[in-house]
PDB file of N, CA and C in Angstrom:
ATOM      1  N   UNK A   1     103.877 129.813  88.267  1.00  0.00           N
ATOM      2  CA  UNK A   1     102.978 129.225  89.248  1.00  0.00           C
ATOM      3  C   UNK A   1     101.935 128.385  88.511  1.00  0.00           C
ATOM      4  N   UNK A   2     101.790 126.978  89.104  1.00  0.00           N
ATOM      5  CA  UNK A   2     100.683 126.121  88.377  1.00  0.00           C
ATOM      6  C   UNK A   2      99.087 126.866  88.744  1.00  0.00           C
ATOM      7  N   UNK A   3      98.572 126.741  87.414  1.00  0.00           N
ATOM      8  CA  UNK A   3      97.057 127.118  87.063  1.00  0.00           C
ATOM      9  C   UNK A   3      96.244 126.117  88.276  1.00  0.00           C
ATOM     10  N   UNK A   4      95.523 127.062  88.900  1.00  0.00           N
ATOM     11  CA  UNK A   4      94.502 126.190  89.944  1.00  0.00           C
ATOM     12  C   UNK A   4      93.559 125.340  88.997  1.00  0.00           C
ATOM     13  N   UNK A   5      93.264 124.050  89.552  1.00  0.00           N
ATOM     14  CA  UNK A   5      92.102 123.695  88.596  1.00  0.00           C
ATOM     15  C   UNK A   5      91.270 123.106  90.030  1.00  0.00           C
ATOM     16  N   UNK A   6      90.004 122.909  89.248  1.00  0.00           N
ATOM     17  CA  UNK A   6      88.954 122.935  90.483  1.00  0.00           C
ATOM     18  C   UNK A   6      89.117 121.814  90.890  1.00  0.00           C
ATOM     19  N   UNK A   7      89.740 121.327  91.975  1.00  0.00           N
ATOM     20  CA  UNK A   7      89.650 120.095  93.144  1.00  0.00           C
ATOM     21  C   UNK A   7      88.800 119.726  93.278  1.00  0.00           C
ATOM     22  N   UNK A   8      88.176 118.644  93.359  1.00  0.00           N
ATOM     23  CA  UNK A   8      86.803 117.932  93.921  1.00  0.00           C
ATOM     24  C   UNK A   8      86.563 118.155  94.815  1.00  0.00           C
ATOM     25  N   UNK A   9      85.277 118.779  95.500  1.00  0.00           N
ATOM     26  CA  UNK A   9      85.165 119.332  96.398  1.00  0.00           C
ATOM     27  C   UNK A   9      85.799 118.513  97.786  1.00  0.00           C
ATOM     28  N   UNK A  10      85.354 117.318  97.523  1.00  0.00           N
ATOM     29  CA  UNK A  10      85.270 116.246  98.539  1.00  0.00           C
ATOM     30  C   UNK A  10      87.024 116.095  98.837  1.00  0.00           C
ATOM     31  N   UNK A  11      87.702 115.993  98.118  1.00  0.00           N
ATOM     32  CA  UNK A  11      89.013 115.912  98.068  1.00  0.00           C
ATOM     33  C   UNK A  11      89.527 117.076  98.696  1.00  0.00           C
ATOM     34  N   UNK A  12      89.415 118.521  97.814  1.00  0.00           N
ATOM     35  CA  UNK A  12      89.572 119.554  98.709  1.00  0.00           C
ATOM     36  C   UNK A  12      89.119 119.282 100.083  1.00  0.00           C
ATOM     37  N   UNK A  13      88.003 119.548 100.977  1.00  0.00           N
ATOM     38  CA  UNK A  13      87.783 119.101 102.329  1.00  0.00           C
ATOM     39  C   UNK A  13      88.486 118.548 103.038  1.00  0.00           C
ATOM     40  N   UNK A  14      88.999 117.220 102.411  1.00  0.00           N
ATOM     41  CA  UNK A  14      89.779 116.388 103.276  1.00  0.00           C
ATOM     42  C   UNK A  14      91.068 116.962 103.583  1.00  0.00           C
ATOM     43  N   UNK A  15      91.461 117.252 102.308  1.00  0.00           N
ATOM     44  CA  UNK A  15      92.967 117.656 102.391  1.00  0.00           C
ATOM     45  C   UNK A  15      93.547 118.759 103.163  1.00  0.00           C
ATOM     46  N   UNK A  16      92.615 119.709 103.071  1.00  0.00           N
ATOM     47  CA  UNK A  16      92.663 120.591 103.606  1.00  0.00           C
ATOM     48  C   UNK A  16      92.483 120.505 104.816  1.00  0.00           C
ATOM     49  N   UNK A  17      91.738 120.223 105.466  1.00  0.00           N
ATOM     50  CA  UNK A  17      91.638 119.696 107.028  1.00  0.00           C
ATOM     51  C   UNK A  17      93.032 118.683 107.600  1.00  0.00           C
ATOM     52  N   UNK A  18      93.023 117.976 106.170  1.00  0.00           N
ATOM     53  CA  UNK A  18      94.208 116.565 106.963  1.00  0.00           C
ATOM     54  C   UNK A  18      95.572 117.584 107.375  1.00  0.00           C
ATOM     55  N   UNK A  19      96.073 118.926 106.474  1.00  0.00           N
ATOM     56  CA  UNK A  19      97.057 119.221 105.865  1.00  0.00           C
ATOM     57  C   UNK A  19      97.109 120.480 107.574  1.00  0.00           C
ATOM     58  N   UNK A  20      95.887 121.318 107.645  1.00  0.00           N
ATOM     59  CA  UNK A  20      95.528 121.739 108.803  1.00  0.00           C
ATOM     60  C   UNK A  20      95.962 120.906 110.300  1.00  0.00           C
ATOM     61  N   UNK A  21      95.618 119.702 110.516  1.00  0.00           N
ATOM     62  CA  UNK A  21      96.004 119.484 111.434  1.00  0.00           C
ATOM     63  C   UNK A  21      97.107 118.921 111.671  1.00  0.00           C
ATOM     64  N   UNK A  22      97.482 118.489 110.305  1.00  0.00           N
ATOM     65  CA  UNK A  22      99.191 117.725 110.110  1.00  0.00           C
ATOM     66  C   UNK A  22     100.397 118.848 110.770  1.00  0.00           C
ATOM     67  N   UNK A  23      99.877 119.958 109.751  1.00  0.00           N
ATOM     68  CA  UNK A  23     100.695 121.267 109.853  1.00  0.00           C
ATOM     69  C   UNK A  23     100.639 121.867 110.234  1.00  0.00           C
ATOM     70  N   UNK A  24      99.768 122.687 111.379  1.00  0.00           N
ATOM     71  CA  UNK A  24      99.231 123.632 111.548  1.00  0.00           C
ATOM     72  C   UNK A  24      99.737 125.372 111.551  1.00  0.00           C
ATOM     73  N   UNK A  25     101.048 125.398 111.419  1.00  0.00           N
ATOM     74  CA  UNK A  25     101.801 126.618 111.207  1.00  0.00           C
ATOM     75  C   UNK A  25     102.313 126.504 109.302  1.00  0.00           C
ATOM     76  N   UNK A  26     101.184 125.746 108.753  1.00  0.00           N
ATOM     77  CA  UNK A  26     101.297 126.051 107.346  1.00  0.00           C
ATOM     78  C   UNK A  26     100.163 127.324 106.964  1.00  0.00           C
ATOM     79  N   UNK A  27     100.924 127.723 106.434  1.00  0.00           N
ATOM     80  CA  UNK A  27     100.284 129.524 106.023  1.00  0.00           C
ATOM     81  C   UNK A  27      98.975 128.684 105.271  1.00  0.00           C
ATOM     82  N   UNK A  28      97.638 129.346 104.928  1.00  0.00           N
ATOM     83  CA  UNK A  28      96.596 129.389 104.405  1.00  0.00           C
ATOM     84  C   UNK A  28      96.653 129.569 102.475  1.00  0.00           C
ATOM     85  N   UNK A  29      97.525 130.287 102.292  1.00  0.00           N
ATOM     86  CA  UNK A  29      97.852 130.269 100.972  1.00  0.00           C
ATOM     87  C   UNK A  29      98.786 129.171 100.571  1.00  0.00           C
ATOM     88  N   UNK A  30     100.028 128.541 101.240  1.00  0.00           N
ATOM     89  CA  UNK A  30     100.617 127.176 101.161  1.00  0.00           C
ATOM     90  C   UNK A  30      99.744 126.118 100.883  1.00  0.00           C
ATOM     91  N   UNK A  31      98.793 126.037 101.874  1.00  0.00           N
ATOM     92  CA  UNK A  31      97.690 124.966 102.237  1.00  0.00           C
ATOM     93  C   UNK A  31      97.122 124.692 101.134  1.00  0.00           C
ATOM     94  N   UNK A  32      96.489 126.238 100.559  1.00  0.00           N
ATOM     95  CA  UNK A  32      95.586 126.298  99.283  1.00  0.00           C
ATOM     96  C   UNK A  32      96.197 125.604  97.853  1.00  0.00           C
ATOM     97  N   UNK A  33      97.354 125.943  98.111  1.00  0.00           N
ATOM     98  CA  UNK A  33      98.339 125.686  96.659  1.00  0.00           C
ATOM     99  C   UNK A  33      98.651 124.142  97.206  1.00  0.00           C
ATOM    100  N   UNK A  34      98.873 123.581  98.123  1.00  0.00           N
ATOM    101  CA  UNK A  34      99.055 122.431  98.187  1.00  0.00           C
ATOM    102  C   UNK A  34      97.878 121.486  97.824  1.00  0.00           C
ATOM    103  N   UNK A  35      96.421 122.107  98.215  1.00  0.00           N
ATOM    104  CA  UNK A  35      95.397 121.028  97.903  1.00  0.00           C
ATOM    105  C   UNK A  35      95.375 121.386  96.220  1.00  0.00           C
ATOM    106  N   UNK A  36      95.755 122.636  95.819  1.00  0.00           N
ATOM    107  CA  UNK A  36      95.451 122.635  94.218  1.00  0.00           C
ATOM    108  C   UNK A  36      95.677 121.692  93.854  1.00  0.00           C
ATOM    109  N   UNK A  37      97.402 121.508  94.083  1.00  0.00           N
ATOM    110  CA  UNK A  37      98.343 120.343  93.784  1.00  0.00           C
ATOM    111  C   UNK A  37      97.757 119.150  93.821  1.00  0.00           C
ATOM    112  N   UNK A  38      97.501 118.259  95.127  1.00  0.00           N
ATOM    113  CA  UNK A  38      96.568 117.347  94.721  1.00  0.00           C
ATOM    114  C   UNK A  38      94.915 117.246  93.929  1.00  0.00           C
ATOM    115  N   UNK A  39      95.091 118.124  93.802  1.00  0.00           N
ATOM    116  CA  UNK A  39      93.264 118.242  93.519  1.00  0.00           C
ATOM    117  C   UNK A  39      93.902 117.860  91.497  1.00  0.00           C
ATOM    118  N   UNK A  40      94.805 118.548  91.051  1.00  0.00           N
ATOM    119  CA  UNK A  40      95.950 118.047  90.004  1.00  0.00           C
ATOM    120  C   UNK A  40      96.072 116.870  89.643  1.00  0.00           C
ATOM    121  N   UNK A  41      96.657 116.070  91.127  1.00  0.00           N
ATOM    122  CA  UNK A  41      97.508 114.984  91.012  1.00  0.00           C
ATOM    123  C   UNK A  41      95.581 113.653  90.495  1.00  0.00           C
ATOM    124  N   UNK A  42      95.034 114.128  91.331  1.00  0.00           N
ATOM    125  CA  UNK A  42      94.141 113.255  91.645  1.00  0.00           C
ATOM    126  C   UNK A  42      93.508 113.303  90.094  1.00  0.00           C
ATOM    127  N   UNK A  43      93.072 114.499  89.410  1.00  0.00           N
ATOM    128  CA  UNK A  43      92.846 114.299  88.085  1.00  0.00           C
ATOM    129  C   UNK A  43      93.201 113.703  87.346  1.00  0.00           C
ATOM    130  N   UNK A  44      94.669 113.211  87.457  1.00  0.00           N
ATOM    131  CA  UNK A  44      95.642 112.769  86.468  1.00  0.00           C
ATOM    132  C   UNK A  44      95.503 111.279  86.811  1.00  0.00           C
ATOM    133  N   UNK A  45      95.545 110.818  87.575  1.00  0.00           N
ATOM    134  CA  UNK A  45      95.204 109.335  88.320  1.00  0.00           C
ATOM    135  C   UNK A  45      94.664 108.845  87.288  1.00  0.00           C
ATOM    136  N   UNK A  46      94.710 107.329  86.605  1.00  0.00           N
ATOM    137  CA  UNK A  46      94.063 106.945  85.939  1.00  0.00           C
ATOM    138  C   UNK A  46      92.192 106.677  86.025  1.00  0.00           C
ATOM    139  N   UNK A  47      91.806 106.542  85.151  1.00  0.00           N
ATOM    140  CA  UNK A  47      89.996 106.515  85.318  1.00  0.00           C
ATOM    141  C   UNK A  47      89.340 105.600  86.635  1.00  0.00           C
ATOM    142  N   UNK A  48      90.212 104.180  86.415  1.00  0.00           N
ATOM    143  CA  UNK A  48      89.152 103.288  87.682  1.00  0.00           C
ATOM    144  C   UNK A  48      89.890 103.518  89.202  1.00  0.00           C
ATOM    145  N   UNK A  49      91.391 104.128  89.252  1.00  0.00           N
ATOM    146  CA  UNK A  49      91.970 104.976  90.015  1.00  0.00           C
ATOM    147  C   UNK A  49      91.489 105.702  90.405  1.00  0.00           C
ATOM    148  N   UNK A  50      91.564 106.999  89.575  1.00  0.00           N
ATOM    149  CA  UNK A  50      90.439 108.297  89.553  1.00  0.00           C
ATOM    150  C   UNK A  50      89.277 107.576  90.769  1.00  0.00           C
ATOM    151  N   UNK A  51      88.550 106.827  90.065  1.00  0.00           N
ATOM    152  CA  UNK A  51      86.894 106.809  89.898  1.00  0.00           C
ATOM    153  C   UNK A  51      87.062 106.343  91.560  1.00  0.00           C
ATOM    154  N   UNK A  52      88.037 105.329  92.159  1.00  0.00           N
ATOM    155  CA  UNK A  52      88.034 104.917  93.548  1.00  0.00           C
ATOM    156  C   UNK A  52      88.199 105.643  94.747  1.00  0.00           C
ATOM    157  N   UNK A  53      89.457 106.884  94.278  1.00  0.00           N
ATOM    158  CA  UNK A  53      89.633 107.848  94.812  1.00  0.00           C
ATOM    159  C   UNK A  53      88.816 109.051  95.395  1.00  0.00           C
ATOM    160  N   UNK A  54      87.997 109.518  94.162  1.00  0.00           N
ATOM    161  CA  UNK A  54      86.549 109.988  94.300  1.00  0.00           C
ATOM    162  C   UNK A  54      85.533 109.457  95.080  1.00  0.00           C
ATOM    163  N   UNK A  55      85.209 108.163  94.641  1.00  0.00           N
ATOM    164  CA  UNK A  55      84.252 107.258  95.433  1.00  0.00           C
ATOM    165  C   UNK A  55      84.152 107.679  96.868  1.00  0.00           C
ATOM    166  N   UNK A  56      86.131 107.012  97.519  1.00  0.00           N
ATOM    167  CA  UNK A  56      86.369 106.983  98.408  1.00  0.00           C
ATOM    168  C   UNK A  56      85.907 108.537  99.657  1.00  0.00           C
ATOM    169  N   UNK A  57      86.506 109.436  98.917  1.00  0.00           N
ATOM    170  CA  UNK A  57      86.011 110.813  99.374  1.00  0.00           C
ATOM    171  C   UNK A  57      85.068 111.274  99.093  1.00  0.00           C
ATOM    172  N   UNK A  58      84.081 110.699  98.786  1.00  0.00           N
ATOM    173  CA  UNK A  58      82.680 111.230  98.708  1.00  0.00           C
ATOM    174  C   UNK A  58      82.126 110.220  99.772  1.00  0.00           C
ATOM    175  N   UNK A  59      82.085 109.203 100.191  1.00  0.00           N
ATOM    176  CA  UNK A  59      82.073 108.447 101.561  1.00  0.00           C
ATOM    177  C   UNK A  59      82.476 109.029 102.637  1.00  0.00           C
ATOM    178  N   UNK A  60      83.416 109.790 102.383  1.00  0.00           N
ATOM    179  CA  UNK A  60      84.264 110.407 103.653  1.00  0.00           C
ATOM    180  C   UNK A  60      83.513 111.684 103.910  1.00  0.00           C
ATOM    181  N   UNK A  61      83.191 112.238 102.659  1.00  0.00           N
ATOM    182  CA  UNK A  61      82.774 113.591 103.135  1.00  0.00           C
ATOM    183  C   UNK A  61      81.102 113.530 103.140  1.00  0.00           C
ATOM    184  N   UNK A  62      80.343 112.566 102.809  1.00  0.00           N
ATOM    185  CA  UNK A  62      79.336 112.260 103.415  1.00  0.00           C
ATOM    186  C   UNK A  62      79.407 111.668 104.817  1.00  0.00           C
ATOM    187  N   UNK A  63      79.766 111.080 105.619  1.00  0.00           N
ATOM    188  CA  UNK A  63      80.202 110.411 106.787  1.00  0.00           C
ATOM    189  C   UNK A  63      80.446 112.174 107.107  1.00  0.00           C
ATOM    190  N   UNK A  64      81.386 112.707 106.899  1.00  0.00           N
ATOM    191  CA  UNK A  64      81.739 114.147 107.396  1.00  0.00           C
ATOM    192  C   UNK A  64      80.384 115.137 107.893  1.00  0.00           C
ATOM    193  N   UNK A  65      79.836 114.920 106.866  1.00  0.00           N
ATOM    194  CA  UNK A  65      78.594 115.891 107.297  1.00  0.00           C
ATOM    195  C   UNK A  65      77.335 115.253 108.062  1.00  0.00           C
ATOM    196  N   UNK A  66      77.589 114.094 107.832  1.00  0.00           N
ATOM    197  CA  UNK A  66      76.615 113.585 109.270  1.00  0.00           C
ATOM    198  C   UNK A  66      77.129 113.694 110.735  1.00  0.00           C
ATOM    199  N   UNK A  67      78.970 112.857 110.694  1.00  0.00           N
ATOM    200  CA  UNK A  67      79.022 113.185 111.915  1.00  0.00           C
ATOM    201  C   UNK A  67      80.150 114.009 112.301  1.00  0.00           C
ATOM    202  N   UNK A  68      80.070 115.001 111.459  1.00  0.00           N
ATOM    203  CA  UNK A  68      81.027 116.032 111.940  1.00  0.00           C
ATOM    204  C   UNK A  68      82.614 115.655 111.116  1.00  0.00           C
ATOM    205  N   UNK A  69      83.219 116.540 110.277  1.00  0.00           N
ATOM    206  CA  UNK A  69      84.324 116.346 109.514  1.00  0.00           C
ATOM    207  C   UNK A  69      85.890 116.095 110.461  1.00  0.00           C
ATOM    208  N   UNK A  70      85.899 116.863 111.291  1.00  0.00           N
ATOM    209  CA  UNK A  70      87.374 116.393 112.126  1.00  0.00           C
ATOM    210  C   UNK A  70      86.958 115.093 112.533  1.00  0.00           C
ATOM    211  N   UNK A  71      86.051 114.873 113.374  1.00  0.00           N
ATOM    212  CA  UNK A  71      85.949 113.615 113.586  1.00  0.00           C
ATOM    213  C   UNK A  71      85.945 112.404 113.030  1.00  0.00           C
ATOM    214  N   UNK A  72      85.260 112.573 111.869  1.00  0.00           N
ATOM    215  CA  UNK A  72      85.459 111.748 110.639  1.00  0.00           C
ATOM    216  C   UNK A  72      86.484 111.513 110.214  1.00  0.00           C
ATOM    217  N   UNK A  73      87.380 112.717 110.141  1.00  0.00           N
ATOM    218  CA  UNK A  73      88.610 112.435 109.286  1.00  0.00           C
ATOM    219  C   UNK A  73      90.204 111.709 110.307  1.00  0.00           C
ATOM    220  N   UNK A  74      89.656 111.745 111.528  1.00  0.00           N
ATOM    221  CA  UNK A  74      90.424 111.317 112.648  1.00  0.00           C
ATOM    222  C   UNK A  74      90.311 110.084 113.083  1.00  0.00           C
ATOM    223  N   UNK A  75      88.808 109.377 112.621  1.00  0.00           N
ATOM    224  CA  UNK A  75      88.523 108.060 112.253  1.00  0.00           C
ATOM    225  C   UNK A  75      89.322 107.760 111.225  1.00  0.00           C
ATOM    226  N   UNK A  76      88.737 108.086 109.976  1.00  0.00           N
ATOM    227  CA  UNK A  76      89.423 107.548 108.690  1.00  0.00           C
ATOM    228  C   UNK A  76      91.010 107.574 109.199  1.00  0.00           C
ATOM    229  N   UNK A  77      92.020 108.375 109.766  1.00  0.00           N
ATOM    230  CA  UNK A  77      93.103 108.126 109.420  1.00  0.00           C
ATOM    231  C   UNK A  77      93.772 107.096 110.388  1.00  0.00           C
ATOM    232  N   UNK A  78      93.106 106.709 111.560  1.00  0.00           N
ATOM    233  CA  UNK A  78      93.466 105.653 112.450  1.00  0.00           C
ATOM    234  C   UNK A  78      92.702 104.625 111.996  1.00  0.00           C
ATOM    235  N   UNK A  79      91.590 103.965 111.158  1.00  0.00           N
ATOM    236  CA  UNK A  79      91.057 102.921 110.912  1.00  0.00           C
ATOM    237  C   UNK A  79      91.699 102.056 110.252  1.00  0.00           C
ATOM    238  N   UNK A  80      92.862 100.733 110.731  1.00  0.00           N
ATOM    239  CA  UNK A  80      93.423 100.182 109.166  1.00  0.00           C
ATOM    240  C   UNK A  80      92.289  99.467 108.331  1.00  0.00           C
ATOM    241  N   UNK A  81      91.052  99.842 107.493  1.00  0.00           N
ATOM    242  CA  UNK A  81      90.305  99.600 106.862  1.00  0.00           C
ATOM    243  C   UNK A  81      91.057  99.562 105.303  1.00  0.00           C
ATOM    244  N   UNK A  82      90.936  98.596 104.703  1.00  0.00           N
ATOM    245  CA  UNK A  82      91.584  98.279 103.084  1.00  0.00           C
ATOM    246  C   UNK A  82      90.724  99.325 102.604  1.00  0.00           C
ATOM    247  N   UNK A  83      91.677 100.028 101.582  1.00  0.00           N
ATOM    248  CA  UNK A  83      91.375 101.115 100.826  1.00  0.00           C
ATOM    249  C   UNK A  83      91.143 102.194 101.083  1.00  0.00           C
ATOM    250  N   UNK A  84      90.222 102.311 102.539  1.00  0.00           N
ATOM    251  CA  UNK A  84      89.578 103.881 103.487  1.00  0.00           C
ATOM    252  C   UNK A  84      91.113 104.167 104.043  1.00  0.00           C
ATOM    253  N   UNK A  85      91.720 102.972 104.113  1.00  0.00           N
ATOM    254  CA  UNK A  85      92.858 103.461 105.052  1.00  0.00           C
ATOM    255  C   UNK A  85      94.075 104.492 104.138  1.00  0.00           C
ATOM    256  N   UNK A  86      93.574 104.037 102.656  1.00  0.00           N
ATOM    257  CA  UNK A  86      94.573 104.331 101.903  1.00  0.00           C
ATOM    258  C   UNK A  86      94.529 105.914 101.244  1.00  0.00           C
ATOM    259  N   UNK A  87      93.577 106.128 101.468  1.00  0.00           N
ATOM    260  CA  UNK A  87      92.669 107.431 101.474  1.00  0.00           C
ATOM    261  C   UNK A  87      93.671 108.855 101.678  1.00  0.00           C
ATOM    262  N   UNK A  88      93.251 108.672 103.306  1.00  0.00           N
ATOM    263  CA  UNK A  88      94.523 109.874 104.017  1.00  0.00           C
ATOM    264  C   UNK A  88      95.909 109.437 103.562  1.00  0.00           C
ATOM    265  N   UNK A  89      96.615 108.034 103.522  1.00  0.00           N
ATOM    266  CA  UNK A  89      98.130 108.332 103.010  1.00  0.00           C
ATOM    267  C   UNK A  89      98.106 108.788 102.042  1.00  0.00           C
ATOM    268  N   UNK A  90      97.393 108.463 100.891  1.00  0.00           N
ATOM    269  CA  UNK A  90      97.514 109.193  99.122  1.00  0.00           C
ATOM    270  C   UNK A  90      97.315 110.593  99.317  1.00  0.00           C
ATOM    271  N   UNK A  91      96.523 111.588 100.171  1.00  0.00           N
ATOM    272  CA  UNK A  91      96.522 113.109 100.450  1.00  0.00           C
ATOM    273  C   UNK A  91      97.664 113.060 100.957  1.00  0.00           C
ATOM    274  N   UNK A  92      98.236 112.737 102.154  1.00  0.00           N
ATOM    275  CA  UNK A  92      99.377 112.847 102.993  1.00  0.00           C
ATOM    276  C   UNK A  92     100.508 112.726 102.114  1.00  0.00           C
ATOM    277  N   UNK A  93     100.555 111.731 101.170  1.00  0.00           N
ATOM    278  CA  UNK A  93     101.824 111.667 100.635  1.00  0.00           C
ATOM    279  C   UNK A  93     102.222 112.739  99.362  1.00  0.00           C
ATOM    280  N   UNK A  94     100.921 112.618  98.605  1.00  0.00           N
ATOM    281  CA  UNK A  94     101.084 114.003  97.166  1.00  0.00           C
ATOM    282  C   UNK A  94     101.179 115.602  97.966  1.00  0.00           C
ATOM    283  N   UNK A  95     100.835 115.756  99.202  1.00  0.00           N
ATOM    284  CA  UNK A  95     100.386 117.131  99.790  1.00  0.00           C
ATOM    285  C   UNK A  95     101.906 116.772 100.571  1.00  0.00           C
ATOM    286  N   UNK A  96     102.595 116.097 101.271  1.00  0.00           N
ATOM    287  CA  UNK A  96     103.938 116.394 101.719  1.00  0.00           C
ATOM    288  C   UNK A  96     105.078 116.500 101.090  1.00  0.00           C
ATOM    289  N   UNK A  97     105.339 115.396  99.617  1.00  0.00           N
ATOM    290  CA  UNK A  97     106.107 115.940  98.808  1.00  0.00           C
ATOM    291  C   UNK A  97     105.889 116.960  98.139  1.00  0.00           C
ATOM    292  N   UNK A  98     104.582 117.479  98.069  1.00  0.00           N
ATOM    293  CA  UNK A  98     104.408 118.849  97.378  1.00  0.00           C
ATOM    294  C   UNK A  98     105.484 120.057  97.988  1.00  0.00           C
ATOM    295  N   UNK A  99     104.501 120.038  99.478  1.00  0.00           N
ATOM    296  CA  UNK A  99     105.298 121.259 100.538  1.00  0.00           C
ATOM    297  C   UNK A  99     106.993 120.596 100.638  1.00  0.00           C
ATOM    298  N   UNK A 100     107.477 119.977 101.137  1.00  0.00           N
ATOM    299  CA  UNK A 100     108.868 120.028 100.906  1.00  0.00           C
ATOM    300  C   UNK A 100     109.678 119.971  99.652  1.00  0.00           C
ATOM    301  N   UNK A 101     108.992 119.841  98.847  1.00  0.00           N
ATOM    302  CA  UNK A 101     109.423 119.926  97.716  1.00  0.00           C
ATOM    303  C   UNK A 101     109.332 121.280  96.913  1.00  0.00           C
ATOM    304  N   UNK A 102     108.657 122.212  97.281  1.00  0.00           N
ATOM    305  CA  UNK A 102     108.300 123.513  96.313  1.00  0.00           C
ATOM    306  C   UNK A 102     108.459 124.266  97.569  1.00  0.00           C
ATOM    307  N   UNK A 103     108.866 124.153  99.350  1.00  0.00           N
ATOM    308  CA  UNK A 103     108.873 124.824 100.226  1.00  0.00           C
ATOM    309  C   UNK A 103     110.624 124.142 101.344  1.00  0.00           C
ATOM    310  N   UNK A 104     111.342 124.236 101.065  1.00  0.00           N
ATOM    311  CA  UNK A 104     112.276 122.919 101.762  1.00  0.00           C
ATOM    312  C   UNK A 104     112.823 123.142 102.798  1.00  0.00           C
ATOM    313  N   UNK A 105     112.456 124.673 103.208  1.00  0.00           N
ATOM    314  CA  UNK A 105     112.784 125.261 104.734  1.00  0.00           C
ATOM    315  C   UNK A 105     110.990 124.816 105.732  1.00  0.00           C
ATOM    316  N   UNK A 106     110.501 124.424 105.203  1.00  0.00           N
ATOM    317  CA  UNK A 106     109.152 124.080 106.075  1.00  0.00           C
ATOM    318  C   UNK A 106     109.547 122.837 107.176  1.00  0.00           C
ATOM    319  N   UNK A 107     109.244 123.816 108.281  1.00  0.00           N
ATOM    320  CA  UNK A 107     109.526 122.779 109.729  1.00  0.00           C
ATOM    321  C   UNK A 107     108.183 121.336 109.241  1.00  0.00           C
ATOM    322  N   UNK A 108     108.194 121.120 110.475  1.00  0.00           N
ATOM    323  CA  UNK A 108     107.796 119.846 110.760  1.00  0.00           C
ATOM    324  C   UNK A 108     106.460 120.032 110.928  1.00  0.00           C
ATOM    325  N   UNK A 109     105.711 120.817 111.307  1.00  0.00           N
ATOM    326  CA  UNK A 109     104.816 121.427 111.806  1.00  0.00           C
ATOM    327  C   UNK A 109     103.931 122.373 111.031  1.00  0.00           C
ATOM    328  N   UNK A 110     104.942 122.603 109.950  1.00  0.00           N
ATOM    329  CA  UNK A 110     104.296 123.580 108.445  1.00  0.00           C
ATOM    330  C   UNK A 110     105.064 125.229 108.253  1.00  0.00           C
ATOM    331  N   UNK A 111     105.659 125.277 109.426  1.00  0.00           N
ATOM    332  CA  UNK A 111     106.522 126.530 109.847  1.00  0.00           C
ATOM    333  C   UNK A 111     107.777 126.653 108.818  1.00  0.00           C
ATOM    334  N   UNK A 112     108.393 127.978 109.014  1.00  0.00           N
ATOM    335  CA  UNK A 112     109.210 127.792 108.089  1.00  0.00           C
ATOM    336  C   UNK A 112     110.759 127.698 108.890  1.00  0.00           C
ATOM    337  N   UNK A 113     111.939 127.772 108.631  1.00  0.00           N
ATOM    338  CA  UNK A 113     112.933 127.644 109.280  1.00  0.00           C
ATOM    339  C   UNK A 113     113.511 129.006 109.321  1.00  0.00           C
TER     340      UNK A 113
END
């Protein structure tokens, strides 16, 4: 099993929420190991990569705590805004090949078969 390393907080938040309402019959310990995973992937990202990525979710999760995080994050993923937009697919995409990939009976929904 991969070593947890500490996710950015801001990253964690998102993902976890995005991955929550994507999936919602994904178990709580799946979820957890899936944001590890990106919280991973996102480290590894190169520096001005890295550094945009971060940026980006620290915008988001400031915006979050003013006006409320589902809401925020339900904006961000319908806004086609350059770069904000790109935000939720880069969680969506490292956090779905994660789960079907290390889980391959997982319904559609986060369930298992």
């Amino acid at each position: 099993m991969p070593q947890p390393v500490s996710t950015p907080r801001t990253v964690a938040r998102f993902a976890d929420g995005l991955l929550e309402t994507d999936l919602p019959l994904l178990t709580d310990e799946r979820r957890r190991e899936t944001v590890d995973f990106i919280g991973r992937r996102v480290r590894m990202l190169p520096s001005i990569t890295r550094f945009g990525v971060l940026t980006i979710g620290a915008l988001v999760d400031v915006a979050g705590t003013v006006a409320g995080h589902d809401r925020t994050r339900r904006v961000v993923t319908r806004l086609p805004v350059p770069l904000l937009s790109e935000y939720p697919r880069l969680v969506r995409s490292l956090g779905y090949a994660y789960i079907w990939e290390t889980w391959p009976d997982t319904t559609v929904d986060g369930g298992t078969l």
